[in-house]
PDB file of N, CA and C in Angstrom:
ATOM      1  N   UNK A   1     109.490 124.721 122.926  1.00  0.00           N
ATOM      2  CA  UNK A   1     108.127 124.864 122.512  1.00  0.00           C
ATOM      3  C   UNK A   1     107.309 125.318 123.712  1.00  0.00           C
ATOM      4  N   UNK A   2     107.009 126.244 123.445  1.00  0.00           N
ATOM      5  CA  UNK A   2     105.864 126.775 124.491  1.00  0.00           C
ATOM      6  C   UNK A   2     104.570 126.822 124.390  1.00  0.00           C
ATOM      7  N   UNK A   3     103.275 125.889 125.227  1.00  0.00           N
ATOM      8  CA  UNK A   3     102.336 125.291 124.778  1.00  0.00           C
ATOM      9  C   UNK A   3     101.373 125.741 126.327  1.00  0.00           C
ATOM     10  N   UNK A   4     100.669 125.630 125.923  1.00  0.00           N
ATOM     11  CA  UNK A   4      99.542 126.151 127.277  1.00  0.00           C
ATOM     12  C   UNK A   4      97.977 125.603 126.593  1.00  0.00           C
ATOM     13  N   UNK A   5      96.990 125.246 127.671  1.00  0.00           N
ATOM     14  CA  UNK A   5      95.899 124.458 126.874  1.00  0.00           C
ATOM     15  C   UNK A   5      94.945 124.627 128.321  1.00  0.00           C
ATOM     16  N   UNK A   6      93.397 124.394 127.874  1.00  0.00           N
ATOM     17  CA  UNK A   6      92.471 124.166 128.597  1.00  0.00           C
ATOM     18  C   UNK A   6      91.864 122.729 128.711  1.00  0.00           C
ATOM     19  N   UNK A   7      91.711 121.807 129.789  1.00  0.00           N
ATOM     20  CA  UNK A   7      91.713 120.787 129.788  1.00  0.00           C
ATOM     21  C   UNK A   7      89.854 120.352 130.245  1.00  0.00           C
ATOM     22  N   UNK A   8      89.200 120.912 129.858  1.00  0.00           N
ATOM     23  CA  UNK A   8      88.210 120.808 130.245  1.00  0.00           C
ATOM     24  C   UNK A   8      86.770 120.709 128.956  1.00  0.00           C
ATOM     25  N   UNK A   9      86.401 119.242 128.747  1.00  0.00           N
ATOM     26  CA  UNK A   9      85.891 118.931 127.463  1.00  0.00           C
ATOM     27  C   UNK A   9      84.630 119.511 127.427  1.00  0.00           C
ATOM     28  N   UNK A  10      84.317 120.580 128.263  1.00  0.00           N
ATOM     29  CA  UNK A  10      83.025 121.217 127.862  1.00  0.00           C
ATOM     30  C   UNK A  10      82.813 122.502 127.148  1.00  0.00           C
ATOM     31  N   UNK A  11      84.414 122.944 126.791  1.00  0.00           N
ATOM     32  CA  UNK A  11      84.661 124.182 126.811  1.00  0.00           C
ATOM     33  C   UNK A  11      85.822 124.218 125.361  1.00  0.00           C
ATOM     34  N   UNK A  12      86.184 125.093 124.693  1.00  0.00           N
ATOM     35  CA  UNK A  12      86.704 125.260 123.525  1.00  0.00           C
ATOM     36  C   UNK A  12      88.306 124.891 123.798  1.00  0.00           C
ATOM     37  N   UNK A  13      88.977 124.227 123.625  1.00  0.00           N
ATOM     38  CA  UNK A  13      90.192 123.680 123.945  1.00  0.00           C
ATOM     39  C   UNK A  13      91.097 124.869 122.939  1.00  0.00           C
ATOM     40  N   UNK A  14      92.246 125.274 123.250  1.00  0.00           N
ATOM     41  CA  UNK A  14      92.377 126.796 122.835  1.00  0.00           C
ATOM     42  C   UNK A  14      94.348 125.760 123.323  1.00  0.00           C
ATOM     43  N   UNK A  15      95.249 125.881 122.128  1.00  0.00           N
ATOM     44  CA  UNK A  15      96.647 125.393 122.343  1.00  0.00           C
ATOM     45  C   UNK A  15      97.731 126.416 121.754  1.00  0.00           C
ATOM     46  N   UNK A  16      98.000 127.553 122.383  1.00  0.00           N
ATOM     47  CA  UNK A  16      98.962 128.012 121.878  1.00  0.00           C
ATOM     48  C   UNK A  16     100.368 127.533 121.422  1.00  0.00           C
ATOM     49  N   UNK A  17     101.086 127.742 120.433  1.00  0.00           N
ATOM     50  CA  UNK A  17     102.807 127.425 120.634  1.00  0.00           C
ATOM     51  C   UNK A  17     103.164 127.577 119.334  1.00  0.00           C
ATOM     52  N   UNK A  18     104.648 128.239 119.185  1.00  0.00           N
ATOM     53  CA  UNK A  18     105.691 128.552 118.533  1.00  0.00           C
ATOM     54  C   UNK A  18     106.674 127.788 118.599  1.00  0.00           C
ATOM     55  N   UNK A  19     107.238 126.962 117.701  1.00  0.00           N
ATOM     56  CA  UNK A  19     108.276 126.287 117.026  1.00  0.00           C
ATOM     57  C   UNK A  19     108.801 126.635 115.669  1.00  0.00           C
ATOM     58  N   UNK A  20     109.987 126.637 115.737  1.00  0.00           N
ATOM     59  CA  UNK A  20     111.115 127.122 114.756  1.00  0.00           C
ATOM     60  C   UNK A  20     110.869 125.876 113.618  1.00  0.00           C
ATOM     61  N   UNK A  21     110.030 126.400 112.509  1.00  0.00           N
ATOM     62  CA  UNK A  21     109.904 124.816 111.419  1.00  0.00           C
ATOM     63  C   UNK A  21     111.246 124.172 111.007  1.00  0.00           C
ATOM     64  N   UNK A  22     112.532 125.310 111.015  1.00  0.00           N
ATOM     65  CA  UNK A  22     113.645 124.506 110.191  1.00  0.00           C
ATOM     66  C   UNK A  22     113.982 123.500 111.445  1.00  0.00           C
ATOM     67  N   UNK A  23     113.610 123.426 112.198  1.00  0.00           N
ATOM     68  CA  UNK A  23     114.183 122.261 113.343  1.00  0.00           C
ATOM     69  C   UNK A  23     113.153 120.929 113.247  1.00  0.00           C
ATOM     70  N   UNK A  24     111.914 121.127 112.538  1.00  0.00           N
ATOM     71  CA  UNK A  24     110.961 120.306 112.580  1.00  0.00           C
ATOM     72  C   UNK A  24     111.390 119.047 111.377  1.00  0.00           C
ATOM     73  N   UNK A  25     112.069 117.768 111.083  1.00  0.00           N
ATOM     74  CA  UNK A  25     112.500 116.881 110.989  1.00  0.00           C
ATOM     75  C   UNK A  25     111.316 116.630 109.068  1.00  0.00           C
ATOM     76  N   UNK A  26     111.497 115.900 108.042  1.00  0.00           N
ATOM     77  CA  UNK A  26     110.469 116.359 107.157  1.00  0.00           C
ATOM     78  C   UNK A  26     109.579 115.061 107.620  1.00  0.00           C
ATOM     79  N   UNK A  27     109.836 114.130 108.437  1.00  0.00           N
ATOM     80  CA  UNK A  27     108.112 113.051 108.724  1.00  0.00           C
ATOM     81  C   UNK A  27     107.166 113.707 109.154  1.00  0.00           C
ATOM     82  N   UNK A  28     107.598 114.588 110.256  1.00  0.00           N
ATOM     83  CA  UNK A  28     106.966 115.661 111.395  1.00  0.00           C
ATOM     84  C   UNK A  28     106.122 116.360 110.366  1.00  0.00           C
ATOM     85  N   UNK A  29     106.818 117.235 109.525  1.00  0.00           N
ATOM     86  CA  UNK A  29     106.245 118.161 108.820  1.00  0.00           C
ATOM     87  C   UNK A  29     105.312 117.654 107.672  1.00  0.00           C
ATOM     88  N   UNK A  30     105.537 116.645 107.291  1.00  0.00           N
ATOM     89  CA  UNK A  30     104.680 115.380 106.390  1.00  0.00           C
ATOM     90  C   UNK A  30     103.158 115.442 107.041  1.00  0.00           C
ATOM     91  N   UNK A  31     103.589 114.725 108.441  1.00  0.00           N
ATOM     92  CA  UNK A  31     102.613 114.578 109.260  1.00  0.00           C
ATOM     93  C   UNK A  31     101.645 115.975 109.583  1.00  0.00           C
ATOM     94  N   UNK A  32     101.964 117.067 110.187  1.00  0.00           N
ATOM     95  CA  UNK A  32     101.949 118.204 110.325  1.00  0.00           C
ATOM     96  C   UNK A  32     100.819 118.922 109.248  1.00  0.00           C
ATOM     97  N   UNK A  33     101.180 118.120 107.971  1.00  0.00           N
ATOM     98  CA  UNK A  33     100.756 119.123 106.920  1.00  0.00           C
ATOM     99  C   UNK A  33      99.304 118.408 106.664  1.00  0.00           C
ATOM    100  N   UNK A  34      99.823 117.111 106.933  1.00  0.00           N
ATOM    101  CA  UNK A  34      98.215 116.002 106.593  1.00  0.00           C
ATOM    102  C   UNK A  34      96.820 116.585 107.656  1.00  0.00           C
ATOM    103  N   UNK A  35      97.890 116.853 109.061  1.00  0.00           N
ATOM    104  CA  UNK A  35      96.356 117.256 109.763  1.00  0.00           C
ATOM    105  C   UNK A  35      95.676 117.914 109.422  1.00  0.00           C
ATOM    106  N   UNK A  36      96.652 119.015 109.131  1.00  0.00           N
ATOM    107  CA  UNK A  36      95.897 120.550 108.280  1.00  0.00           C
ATOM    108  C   UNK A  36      94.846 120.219 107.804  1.00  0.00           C
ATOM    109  N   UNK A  37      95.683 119.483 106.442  1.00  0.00           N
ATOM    110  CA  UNK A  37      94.676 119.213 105.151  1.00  0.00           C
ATOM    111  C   UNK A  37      93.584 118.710 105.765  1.00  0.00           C
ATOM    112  N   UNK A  38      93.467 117.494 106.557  1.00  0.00           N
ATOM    113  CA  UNK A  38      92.576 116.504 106.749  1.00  0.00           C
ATOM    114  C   UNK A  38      91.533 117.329 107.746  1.00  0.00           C
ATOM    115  N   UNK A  39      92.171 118.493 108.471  1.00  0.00           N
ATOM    116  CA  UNK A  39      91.116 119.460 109.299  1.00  0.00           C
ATOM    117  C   UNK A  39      90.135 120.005 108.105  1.00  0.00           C
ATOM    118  N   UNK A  40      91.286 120.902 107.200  1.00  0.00           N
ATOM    119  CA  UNK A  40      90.276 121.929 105.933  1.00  0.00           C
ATOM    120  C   UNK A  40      89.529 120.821 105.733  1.00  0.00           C
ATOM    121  N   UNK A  41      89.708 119.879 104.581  1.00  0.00           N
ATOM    122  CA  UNK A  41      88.709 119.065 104.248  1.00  0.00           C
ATOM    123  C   UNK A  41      87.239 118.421 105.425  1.00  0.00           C
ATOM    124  N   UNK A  42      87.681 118.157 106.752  1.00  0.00           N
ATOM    125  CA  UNK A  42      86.475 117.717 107.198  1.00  0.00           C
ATOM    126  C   UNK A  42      85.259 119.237 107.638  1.00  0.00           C
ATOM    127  N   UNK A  43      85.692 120.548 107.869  1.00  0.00           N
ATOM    128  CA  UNK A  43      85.331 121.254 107.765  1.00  0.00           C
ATOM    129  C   UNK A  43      84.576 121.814 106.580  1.00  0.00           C
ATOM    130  N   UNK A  44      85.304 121.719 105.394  1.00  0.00           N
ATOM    131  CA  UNK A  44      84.591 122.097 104.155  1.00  0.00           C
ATOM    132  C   UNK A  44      83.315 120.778 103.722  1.00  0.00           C
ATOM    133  N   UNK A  45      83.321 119.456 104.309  1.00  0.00           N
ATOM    134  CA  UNK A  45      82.771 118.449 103.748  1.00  0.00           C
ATOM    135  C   UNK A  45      81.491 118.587 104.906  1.00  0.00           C
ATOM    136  N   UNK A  46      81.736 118.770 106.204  1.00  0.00           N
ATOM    137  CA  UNK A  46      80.686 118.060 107.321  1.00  0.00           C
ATOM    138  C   UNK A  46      80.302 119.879 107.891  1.00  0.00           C
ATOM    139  N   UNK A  47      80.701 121.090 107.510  1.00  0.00           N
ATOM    140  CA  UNK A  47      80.492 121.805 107.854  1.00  0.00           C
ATOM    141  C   UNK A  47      80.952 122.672 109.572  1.00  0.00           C
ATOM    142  N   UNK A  48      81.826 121.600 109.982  1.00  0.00           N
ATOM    143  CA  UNK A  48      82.113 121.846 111.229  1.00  0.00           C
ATOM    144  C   UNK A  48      83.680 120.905 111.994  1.00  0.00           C
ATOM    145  N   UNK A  49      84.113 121.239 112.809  1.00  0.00           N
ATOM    146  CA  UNK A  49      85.408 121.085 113.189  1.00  0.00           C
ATOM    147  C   UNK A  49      85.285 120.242 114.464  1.00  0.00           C
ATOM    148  N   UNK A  50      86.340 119.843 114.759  1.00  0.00           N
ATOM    149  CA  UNK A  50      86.574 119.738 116.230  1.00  0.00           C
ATOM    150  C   UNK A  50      86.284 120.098 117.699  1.00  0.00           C
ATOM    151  N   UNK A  51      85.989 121.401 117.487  1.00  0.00           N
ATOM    152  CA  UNK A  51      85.974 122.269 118.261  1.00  0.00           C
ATOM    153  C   UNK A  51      84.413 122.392 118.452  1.00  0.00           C
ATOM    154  N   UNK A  52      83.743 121.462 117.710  1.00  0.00           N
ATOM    155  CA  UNK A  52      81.779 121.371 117.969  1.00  0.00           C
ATOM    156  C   UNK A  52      81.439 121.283 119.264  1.00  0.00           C
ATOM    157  N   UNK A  53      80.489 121.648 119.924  1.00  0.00           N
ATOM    158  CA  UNK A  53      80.018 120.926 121.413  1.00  0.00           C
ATOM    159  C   UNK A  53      78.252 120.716 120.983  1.00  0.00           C
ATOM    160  N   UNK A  54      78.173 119.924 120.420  1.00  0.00           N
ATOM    161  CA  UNK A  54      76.813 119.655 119.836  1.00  0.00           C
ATOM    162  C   UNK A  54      76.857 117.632 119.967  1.00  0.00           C
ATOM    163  N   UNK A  55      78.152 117.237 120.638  1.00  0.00           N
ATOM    164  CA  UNK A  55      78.191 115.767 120.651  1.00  0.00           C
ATOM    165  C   UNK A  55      78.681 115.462 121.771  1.00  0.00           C
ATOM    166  N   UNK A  56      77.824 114.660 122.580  1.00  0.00           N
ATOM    167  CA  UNK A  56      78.128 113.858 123.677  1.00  0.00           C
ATOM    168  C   UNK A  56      80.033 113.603 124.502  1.00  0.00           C
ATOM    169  N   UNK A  57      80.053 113.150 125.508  1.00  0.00           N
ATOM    170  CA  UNK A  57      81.565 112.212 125.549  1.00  0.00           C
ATOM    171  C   UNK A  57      81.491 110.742 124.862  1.00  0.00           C
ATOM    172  N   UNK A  58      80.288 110.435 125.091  1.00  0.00           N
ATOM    173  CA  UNK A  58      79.426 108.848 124.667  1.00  0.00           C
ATOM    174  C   UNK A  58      79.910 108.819 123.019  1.00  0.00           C
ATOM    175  N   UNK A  59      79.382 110.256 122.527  1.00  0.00           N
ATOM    176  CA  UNK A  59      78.827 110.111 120.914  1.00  0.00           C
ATOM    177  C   UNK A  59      80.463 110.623 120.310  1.00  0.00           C
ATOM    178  N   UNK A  60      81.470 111.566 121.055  1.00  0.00           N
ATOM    179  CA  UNK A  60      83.045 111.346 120.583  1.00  0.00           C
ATOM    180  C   UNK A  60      83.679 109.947 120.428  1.00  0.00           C
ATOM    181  N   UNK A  61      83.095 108.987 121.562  1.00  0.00           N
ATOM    182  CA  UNK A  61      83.929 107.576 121.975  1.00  0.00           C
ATOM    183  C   UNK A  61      83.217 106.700 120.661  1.00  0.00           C
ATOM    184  N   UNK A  62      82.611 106.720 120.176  1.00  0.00           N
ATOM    185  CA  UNK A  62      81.190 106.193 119.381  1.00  0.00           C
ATOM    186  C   UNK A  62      82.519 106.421 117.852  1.00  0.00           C
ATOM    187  N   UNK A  63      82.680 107.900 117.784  1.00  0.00           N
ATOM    188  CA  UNK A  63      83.422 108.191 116.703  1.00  0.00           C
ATOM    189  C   UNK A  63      84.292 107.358 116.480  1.00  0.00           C
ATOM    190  N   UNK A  64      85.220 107.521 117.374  1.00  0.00           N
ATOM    191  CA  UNK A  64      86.367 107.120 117.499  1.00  0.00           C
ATOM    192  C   UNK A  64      86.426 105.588 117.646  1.00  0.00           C
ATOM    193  N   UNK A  65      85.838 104.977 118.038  1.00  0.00           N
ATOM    194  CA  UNK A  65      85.867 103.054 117.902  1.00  0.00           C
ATOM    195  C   UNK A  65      85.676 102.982 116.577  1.00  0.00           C
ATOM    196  N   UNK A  66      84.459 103.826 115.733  1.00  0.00           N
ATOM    197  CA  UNK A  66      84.459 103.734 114.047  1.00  0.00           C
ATOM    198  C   UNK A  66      85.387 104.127 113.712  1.00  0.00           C
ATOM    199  N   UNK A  67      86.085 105.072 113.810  1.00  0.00           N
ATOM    200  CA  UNK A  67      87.443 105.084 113.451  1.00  0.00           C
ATOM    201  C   UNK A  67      88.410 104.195 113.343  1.00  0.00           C
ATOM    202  N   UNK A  68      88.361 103.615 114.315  1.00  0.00           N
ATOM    203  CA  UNK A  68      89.468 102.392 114.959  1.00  0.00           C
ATOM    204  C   UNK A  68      89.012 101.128 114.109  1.00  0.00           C
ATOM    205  N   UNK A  69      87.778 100.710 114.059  1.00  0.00           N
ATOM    206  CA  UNK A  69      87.467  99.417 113.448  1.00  0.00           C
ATOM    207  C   UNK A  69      87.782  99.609 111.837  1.00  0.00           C
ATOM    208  N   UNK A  70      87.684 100.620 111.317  1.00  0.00           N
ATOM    209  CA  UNK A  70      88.242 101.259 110.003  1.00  0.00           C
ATOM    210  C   UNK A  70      89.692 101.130 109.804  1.00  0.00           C
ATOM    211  N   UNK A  71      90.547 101.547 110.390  1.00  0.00           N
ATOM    212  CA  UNK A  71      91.763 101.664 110.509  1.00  0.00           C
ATOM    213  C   UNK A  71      92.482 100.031 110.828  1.00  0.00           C
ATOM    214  N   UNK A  72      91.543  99.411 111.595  1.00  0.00           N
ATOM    215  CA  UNK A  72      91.745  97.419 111.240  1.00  0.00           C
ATOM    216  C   UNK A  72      91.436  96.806 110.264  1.00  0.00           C
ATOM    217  N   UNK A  73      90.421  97.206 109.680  1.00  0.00           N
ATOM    218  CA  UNK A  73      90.085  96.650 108.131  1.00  0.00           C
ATOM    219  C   UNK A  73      91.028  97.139 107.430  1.00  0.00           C
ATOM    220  N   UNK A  74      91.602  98.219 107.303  1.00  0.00           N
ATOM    221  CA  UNK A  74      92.944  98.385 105.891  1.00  0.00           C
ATOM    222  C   UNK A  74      93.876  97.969 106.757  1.00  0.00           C
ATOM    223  N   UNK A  75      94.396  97.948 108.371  1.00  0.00           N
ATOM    224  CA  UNK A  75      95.131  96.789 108.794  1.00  0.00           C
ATOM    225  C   UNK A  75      95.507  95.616 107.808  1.00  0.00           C
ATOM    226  N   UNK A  76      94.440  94.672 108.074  1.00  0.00           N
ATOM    227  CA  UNK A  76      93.953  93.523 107.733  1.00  0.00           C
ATOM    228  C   UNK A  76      94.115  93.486 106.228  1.00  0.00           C
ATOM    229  N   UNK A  77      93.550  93.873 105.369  1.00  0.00           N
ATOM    230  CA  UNK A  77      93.109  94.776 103.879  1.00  0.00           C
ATOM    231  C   UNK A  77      94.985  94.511 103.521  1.00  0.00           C
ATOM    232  N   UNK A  78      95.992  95.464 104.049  1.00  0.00           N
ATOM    233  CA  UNK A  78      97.150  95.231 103.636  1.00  0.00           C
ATOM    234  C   UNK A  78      97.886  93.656 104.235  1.00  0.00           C
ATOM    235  N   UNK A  79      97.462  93.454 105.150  1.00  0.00           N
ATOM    236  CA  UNK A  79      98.285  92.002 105.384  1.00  0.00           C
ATOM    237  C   UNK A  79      98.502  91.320 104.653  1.00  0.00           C
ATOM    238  N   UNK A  80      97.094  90.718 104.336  1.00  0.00           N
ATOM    239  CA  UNK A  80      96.412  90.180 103.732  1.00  0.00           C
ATOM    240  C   UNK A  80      97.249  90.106 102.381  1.00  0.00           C
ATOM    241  N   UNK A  81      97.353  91.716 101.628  1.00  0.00           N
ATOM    242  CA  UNK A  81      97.862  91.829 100.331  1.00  0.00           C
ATOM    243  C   UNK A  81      99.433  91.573 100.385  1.00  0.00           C
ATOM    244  N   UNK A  82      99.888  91.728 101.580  1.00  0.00           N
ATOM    245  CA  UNK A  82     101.625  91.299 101.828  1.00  0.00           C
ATOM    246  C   UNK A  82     101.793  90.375 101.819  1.00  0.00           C
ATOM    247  N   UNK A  83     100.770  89.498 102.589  1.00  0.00           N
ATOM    248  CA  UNK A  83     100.914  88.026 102.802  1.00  0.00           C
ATOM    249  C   UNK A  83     100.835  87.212 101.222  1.00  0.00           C
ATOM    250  N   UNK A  84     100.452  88.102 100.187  1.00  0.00           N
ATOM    251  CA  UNK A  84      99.664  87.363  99.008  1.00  0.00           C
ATOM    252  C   UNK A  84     100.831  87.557  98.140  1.00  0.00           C
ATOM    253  N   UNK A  85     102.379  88.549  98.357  1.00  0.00           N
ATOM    254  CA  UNK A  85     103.226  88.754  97.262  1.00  0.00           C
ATOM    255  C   UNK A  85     104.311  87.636  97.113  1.00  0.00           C
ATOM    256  N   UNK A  86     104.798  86.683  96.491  1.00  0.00           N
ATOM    257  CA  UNK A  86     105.732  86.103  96.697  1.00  0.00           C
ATOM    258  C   UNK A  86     106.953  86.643  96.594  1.00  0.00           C
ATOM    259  N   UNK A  87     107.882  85.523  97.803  1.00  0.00           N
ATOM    260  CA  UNK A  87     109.158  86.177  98.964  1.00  0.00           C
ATOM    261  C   UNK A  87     109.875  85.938  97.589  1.00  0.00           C
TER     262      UNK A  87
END
């Protein structure tokens, strides 16, 4: 895989690379296909991508803890429902 990138968060992060898909495993490609989707969709819904520079480093980190505290509640949310099935 040959990959090359700009590491500098003020500026358009740009990742080239070519990989052979029949070598790509089907979780990978599972996975692979969700980002896609989950890119189109936040683009078509919020009007804009990743690639914005209209938000802070502060207001990315801001995102991303909401993210995270989200991702503990359905944590929790499934335990919860595992813990509730009888063994």
């Amino acid at each position: 895989m040959d990959t090359s990138s700009s590491t500098d968060l003020g500026k358009t992060k740009s990742t080239h690379f070519s990989v052979d898909l029949k070598d790509i495993d089907s979780i990978v490609m599972n996975v692979l296909t969700k980002f896609v989707q989950r890119s189109q969709f936040g683009k078509q819904k919020y009007g804009t991508d990743l690639d914005r520079t209209d938000l802070s480093i502060l207001d990315w980190i801001q995102h991303a803890q909401e993210e995270h505290m989200d991702a503990i509640l359905y944590l929790e949310k499934l335990k919860q429902t595992v813990s509730n099935i009888p063994k």
